[in-house]
C-alpha atoms as a PDB file:
ATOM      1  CA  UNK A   1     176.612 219.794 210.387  1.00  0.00           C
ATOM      2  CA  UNK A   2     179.427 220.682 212.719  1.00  0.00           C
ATOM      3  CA  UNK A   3     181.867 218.403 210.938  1.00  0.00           C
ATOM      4  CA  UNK A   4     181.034 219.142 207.420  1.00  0.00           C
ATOM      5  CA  UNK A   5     181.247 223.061 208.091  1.00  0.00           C
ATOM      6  CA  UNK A   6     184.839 222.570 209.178  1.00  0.00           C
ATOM      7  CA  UNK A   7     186.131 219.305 207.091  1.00  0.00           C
ATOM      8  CA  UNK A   8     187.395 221.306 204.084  1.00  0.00           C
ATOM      9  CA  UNK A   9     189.607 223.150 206.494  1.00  0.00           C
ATOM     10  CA  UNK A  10     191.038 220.276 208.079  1.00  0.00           C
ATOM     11  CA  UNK A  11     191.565 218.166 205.065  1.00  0.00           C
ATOM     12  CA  UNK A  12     193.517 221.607 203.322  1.00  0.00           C
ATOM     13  CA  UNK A  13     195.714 221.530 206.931  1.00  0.00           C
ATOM     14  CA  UNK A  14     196.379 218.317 206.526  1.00  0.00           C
ATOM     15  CA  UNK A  15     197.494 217.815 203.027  1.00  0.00           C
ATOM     16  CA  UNK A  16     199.832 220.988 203.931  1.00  0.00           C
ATOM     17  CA  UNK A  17     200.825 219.550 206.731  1.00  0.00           C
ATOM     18  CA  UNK A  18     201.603 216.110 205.993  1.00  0.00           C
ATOM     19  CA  UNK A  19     199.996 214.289 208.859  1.00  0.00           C
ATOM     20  CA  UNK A  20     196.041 214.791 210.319  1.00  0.00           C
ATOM     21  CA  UNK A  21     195.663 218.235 211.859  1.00  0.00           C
ATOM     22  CA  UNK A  22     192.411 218.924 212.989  1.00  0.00           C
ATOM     23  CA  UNK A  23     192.358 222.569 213.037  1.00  0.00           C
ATOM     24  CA  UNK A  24     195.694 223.838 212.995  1.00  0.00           C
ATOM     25  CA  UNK A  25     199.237 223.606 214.041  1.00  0.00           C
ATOM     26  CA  UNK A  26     201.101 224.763 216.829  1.00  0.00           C
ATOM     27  CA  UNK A  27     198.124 223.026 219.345  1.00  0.00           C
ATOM     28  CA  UNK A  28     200.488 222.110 222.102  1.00  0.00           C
ATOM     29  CA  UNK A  29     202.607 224.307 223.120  1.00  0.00           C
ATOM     30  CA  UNK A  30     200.409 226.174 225.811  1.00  0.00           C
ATOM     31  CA  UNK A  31     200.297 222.597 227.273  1.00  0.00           C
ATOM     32  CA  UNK A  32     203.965 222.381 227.185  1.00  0.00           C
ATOM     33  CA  UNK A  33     204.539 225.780 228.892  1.00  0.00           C
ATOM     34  CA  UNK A  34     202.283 224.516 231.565  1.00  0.00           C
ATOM     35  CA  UNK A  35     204.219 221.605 232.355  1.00  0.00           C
ATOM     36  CA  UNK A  36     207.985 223.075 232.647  1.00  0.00           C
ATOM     37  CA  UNK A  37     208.674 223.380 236.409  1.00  0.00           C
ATOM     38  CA  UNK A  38     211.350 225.473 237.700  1.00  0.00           C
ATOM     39  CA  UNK A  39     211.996 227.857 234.885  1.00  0.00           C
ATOM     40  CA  UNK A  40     209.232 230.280 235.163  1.00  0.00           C
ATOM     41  CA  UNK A  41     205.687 231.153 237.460  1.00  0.00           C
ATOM     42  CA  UNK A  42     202.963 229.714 235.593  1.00  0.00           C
ATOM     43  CA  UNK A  43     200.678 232.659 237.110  1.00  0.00           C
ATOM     44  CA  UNK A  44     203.096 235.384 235.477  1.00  0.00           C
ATOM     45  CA  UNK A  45     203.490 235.850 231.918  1.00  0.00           C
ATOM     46  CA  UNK A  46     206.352 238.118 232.248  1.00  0.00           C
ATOM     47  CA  UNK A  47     208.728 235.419 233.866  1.00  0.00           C
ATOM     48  CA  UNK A  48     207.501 233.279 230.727  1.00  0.00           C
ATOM     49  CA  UNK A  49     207.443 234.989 227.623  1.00  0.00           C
ATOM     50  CA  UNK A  50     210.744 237.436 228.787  1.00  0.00           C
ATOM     51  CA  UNK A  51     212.755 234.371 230.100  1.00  0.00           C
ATOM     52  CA  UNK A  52     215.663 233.207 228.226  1.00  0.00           C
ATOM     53  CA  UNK A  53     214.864 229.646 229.087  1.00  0.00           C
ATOM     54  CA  UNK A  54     211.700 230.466 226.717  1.00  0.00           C
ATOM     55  CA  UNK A  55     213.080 232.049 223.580  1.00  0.00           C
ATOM     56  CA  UNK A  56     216.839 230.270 223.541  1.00  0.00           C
ATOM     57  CA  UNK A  57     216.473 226.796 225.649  1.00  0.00           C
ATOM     58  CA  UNK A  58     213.246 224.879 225.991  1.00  0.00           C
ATOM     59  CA  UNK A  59     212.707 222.563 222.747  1.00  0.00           C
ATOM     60  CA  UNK A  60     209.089 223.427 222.096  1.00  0.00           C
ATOM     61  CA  UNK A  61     209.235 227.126 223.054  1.00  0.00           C
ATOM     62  CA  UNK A  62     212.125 228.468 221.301  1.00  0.00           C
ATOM     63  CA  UNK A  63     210.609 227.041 218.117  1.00  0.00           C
ATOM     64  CA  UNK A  64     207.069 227.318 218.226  1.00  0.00           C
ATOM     65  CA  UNK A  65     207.317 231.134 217.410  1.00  0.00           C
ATOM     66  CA  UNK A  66     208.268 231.288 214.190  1.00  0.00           C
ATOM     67  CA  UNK A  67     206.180 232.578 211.976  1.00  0.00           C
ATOM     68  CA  UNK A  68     208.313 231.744 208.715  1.00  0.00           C
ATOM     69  CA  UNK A  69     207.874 227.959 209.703  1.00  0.00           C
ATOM     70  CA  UNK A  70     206.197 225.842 206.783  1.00  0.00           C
ATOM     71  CA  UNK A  71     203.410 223.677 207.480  1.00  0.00           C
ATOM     72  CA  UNK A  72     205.554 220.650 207.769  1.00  0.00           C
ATOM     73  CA  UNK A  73     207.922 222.302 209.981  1.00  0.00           C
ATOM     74  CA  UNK A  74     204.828 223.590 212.244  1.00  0.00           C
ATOM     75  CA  UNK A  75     203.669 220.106 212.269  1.00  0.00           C
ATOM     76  CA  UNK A  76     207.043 218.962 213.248  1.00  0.00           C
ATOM     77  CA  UNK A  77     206.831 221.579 215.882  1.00  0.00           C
ATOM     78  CA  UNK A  78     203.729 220.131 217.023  1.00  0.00           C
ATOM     79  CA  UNK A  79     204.836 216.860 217.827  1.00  0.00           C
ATOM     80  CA  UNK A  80     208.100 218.057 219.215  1.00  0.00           C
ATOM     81  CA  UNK A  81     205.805 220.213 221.983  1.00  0.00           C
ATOM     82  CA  UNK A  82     203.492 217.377 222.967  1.00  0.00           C
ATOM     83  CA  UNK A  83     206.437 214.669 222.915  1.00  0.00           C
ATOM     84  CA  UNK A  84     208.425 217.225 225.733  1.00  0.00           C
ATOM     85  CA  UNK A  85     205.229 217.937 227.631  1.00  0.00           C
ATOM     86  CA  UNK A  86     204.298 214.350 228.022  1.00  0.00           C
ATOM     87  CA  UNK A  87     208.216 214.198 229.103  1.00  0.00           C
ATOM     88  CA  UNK A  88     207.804 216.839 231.324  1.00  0.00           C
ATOM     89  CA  UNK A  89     204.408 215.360 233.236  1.00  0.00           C
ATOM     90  CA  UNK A  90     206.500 212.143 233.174  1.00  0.00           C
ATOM     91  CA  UNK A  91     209.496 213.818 235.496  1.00  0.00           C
ATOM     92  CA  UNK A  92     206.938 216.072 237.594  1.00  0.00           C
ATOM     93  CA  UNK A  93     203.735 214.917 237.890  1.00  0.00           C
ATOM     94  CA  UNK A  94     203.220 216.840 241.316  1.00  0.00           C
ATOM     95  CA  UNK A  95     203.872 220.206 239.751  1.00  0.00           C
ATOM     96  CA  UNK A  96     201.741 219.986 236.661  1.00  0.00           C
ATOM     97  CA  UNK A  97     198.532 219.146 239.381  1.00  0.00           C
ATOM     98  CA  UNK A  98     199.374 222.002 241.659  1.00  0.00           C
ATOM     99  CA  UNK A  99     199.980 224.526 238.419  1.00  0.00           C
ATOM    100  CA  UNK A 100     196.652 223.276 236.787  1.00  0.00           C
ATOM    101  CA  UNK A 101     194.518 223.957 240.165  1.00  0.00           C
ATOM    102  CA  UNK A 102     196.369 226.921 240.656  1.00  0.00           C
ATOM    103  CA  UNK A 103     196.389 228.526 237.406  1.00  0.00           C
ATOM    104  CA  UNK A 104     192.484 227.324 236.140  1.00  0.00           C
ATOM    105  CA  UNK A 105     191.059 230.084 237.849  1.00  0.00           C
ATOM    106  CA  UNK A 106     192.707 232.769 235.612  1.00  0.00           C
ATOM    107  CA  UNK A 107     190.995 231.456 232.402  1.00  0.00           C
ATOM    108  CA  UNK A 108     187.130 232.309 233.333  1.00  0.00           C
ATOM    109  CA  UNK A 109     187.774 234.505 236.053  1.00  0.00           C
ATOM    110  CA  UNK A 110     189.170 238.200 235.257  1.00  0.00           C
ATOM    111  CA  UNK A 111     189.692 242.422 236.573  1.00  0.00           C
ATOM    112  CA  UNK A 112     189.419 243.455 233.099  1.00  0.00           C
ATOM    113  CA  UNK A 113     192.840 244.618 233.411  1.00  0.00           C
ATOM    114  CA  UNK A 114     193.465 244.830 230.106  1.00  0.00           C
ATOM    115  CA  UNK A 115     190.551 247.214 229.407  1.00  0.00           C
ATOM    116  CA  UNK A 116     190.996 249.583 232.563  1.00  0.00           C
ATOM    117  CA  UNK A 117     195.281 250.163 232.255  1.00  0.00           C
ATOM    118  CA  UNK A 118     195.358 249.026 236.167  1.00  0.00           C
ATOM    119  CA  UNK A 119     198.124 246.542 235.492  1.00  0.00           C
ATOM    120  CA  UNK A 120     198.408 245.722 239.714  1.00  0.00           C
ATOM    121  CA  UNK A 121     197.564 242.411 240.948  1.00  0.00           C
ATOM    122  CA  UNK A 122     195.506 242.369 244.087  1.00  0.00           C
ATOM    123  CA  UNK A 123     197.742 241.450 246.406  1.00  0.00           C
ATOM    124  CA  UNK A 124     200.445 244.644 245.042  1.00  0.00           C
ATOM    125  CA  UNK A 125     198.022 246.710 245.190  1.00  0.00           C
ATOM    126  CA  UNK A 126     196.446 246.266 248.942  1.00  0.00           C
ATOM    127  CA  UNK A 127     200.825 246.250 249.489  1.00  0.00           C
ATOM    128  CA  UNK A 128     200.752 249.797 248.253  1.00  0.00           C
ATOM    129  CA  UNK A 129     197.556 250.458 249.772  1.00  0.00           C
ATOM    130  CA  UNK A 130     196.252 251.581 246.135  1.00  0.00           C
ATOM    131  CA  UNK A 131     192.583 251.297 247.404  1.00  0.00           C
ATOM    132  CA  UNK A 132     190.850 253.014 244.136  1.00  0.00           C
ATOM    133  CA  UNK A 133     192.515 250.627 242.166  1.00  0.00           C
ATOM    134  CA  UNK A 134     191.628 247.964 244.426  1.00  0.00           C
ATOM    135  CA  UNK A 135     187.680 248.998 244.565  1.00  0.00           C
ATOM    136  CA  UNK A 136     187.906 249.262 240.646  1.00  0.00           C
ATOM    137  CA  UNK A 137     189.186 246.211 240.564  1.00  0.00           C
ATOM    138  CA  UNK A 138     187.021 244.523 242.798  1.00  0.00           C
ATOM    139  CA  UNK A 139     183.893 245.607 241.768  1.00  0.00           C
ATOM    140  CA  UNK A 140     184.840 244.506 237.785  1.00  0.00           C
ATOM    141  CA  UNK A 141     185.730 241.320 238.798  1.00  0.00           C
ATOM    142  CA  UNK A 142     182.367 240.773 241.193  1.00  0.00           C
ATOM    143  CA  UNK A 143     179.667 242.129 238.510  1.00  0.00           C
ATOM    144  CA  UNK A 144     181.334 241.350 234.926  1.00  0.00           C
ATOM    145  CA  UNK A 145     183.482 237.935 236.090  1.00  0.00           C
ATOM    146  CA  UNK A 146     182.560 235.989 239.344  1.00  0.00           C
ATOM    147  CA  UNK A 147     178.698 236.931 239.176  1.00  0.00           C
ATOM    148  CA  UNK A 148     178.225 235.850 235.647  1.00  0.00           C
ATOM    149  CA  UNK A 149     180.314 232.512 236.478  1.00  0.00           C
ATOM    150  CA  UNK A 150     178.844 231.771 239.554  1.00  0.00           C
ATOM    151  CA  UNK A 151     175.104 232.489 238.099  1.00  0.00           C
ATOM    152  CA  UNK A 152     176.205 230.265 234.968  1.00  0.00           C
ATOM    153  CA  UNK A 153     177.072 227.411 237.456  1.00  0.00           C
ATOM    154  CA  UNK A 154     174.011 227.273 238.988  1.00  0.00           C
ATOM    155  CA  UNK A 155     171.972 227.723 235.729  1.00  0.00           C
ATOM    156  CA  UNK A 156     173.707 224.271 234.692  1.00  0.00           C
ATOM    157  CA  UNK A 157     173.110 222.434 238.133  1.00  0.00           C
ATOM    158  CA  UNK A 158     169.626 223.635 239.020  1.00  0.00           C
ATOM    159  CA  UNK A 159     165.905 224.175 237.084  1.00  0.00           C
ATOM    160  CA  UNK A 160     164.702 222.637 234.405  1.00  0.00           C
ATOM    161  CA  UNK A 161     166.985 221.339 231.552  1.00  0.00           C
ATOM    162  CA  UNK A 162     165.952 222.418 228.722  1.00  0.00           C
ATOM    163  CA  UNK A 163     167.203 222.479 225.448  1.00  0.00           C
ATOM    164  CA  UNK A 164     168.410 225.700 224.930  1.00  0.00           C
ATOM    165  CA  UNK A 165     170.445 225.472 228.349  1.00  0.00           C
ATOM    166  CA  UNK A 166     171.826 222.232 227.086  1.00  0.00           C
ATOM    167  CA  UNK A 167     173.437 223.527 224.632  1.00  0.00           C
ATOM    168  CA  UNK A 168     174.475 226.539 225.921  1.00  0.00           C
ATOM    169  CA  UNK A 169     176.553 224.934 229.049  1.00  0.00           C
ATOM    170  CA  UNK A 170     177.875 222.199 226.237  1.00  0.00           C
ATOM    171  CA  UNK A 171     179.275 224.987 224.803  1.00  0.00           C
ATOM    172  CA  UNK A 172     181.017 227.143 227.322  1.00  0.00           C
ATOM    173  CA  UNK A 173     182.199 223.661 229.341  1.00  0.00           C
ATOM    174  CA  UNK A 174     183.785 222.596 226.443  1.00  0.00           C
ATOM    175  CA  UNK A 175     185.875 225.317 226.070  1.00  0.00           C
ATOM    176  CA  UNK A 176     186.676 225.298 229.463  1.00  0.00           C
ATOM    177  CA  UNK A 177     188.024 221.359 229.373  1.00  0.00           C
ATOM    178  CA  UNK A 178     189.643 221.750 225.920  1.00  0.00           C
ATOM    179  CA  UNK A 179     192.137 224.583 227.263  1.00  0.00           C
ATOM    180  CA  UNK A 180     192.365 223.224 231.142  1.00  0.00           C
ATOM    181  CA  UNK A 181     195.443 221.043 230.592  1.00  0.00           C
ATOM    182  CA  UNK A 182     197.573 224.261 228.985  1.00  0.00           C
ATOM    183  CA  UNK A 183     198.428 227.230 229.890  1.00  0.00           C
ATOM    184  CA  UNK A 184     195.514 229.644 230.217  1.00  0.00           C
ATOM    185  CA  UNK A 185     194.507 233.192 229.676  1.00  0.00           C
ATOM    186  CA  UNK A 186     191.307 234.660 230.296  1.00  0.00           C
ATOM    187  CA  UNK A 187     191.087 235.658 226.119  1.00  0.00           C
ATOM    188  CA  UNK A 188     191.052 232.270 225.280  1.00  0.00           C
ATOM    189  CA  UNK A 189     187.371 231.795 227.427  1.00  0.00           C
ATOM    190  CA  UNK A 190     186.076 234.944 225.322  1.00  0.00           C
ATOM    191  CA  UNK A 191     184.048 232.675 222.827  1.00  0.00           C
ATOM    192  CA  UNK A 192     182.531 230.713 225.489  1.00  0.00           C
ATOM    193  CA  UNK A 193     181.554 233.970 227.085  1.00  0.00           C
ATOM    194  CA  UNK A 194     178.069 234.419 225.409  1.00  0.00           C
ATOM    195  CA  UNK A 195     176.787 230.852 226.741  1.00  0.00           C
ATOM    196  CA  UNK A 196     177.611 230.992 229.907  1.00  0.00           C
ATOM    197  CA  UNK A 197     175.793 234.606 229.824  1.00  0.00           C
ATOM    198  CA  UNK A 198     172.718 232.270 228.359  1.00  0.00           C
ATOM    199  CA  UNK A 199     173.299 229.619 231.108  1.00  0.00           C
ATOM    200  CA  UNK A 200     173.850 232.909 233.788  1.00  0.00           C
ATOM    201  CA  UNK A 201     170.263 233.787 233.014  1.00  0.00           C
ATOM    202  CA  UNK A 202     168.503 230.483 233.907  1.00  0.00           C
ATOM    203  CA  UNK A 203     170.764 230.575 237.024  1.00  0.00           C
ATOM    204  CA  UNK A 204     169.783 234.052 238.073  1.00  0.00           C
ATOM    205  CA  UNK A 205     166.047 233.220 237.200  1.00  0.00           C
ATOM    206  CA  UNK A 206     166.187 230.203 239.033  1.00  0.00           C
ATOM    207  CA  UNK A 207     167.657 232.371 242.103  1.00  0.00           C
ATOM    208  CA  UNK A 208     165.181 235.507 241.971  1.00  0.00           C
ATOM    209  CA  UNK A 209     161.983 232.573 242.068  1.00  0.00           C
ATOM    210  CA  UNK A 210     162.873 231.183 244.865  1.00  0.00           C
ATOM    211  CA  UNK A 211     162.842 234.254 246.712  1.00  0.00           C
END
């Protein structure tokens, strides 16, 4: 059912494209970014997206944003990102397994600082001893982030498996492995959000009956 909903979509992107594209173009070049050591901090947008190494240098980069590209030349885009990431993994190995540990946690894990307007990071803000902002901070990421994650983790590992949360930790997991290898941000785990809420339940049931 799953691949006939979508089929239509991917043969249009195709036959636009010239080659098989299963969704849609321009699928590798948050892997890319996650592999280029040396030129920016994986863990800060800024020193990515404002570098000049971004918009003028790297091969996939300095391309992939176009928006007046044709679907040939996004496709061409495409294979020019995953050919210099696999390059990339090739020459530093090392980096690319410290950035994905290091970096993974962003991606289901967030301060809802995009919703509050407190744009410090934790450690700036015990540095400026900003201690609302801290406490705000803190208690968003505790109830709305970590809780929910760590509830959803043990809603997949203990109680009975049913059906229902099956499915629902297929779901949210999946997401979760599809965008690992790339460069993460917490808006691309949003879909997966309302399953691991499902799976969050069972955990937190499966907590409050054992004590």
């Amino acid at each position: 059912a799953a691949v006939l909903t979508f089929a239509p979509w991917v043969i249009r992107s195709s036959l636009l494209a010239g080659r098989f594209v299963m969704i849609s173009t321009n699928a590798f070049s948050n892997l890319e970014i996650a592999t280029v050591s040396g030129q920016w901090n994986i863990n800060d947008q800024a020193s990515i997206f404002r570098s000049e190494y971004f918009k003028n240098v790297d091969p996939c980069t300095r391309r992939s944003g176009d928006p007046l590209a044709s679907p040939r030349a996004a496709a061409e885009i495409d294979r020019v990102c995953l050919h210099q990431a696999i390059e990339n993994v090739r020459r530093n190995p090392g980096y690319y397994a410290r950035t994905r540990l290091s970096q993974l946690g962003h991606f289901p894990l967030t301060s809802f600082d995009f919703a509050t307007g407190n744009l410090l990071t934790f450690g700036e803000a015990v540095a400026r001893r900003a201690y609302g902002a801290l406490l705000m901070k803190g208690v968003l990421y505790a109830i709305f982030s970590l809780a929910p994650l760590v509830m959803g983790v043990v809603g997949v590992l203990f109680g009975t498996p049913t059906i229902e949360k099956r499915l629902a930790a297929a779901l949210w997991i999946f997401v979760f492995v599809i965008y690992a290898p790339g460069f993460v941000e917490y808006r691309y785990f949003l879909s997966a959000v309302p399953m691991l809420l499902v799976t969050a339940a069972f955990g937190a049931q499966r907590i409050t009956s054992r004590t």
